[in-house]
Protein backbone atom coordinates (compact mmCIF):
# COMPACT_ATOMS: atom_id res chain seq x y z
CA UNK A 1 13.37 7.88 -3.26
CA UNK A 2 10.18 6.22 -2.84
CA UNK A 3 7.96 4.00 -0.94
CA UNK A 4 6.48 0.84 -0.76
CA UNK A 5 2.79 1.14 1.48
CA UNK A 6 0.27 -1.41 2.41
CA UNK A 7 -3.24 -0.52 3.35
CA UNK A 8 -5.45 -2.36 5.44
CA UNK A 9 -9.12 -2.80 5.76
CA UNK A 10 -10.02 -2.82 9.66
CA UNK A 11 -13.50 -4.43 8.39
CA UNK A 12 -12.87 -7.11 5.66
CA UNK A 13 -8.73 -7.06 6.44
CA UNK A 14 -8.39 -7.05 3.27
CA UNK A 15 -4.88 -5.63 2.42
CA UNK A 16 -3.84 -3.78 -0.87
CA UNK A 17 -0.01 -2.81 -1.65
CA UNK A 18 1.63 -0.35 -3.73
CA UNK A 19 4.68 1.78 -4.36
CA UNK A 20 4.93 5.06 -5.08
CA UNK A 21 7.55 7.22 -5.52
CA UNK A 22 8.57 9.97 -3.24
CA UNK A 23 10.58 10.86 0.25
CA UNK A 24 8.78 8.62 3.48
CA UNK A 25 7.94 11.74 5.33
CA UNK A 26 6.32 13.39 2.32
CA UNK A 27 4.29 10.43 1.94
CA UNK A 28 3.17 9.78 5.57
CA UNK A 29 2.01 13.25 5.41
CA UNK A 30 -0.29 13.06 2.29
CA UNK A 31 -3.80 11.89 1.89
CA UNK A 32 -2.34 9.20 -0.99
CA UNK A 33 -4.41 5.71 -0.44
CA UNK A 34 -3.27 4.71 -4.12
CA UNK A 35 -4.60 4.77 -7.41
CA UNK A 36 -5.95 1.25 -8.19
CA UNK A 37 -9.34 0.65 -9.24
CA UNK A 38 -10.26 -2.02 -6.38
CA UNK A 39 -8.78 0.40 -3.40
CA UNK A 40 -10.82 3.50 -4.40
CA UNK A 41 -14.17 1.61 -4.83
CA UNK A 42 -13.48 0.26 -1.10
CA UNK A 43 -12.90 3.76 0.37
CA UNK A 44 -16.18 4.72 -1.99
CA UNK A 45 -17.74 1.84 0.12
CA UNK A 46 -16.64 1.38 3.84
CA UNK A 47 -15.12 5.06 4.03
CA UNK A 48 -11.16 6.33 4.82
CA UNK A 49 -11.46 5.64 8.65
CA UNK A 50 -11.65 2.26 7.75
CA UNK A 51 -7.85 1.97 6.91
CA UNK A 52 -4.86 1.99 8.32
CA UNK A 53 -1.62 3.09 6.05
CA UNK A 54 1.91 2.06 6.73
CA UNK A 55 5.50 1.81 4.94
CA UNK A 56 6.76 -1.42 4.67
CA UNK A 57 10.17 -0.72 2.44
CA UNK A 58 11.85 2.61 1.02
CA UNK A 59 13.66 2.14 -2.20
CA UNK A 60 15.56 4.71 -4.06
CA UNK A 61 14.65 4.21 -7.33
CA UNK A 62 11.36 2.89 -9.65
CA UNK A 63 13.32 0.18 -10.90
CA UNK A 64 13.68 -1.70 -7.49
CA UNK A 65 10.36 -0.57 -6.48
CA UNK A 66 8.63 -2.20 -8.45
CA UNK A 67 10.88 -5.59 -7.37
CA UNK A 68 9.83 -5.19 -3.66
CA UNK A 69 6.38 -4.28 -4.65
CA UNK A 70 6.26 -7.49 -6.15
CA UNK A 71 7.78 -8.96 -3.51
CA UNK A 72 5.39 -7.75 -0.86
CA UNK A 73 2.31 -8.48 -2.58
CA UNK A 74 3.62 -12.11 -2.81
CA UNK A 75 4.61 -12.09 0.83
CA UNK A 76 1.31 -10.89 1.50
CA UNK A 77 -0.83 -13.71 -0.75
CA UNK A 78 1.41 -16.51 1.63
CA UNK A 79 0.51 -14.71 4.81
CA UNK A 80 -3.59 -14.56 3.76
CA UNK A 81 -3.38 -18.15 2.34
CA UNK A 82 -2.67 -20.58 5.39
């Protein structure tokens, strides 16, 4: 099982997705913000209680994950570009 999360930057909104995988609950109840370059300089710069973290999907295996992942950042670049 795994998740797909998006985390938000109350002070430049800027919004960063990504999947990981393991159970919803276990992930809700970790300290995981992700592990790309751009999100841990901008909890380096503007701190952790500057963003929110939520699930957007649940997918049971990496193979579709990665599908929605995609699918969510691109829903996410429409949203942010009108």
């Amino acid at each position: 099982m795994g998740v797909i999360y998006k985390i938000t930057n109350k002070i430049s909104g800027k919004i960063y997705v990504g999947k990981r995988q393991i159970a919803p609950y276990l992930f809700l109840s970790s300290n995981y913000y992700g592990s790309g370059r751009g999100i841990r300089d901008a909890i380096k710069s503007y701190g952790i209680d500057s963003f929110t973290r939520e699930i957007i999907d649940t997918t049971e295996n990496n193979t579709i994950a990665r599908k929605k992942e995609i699918e969510n950042v691109d829903k996410e670049i429409l949203c942010h570009s009108k």
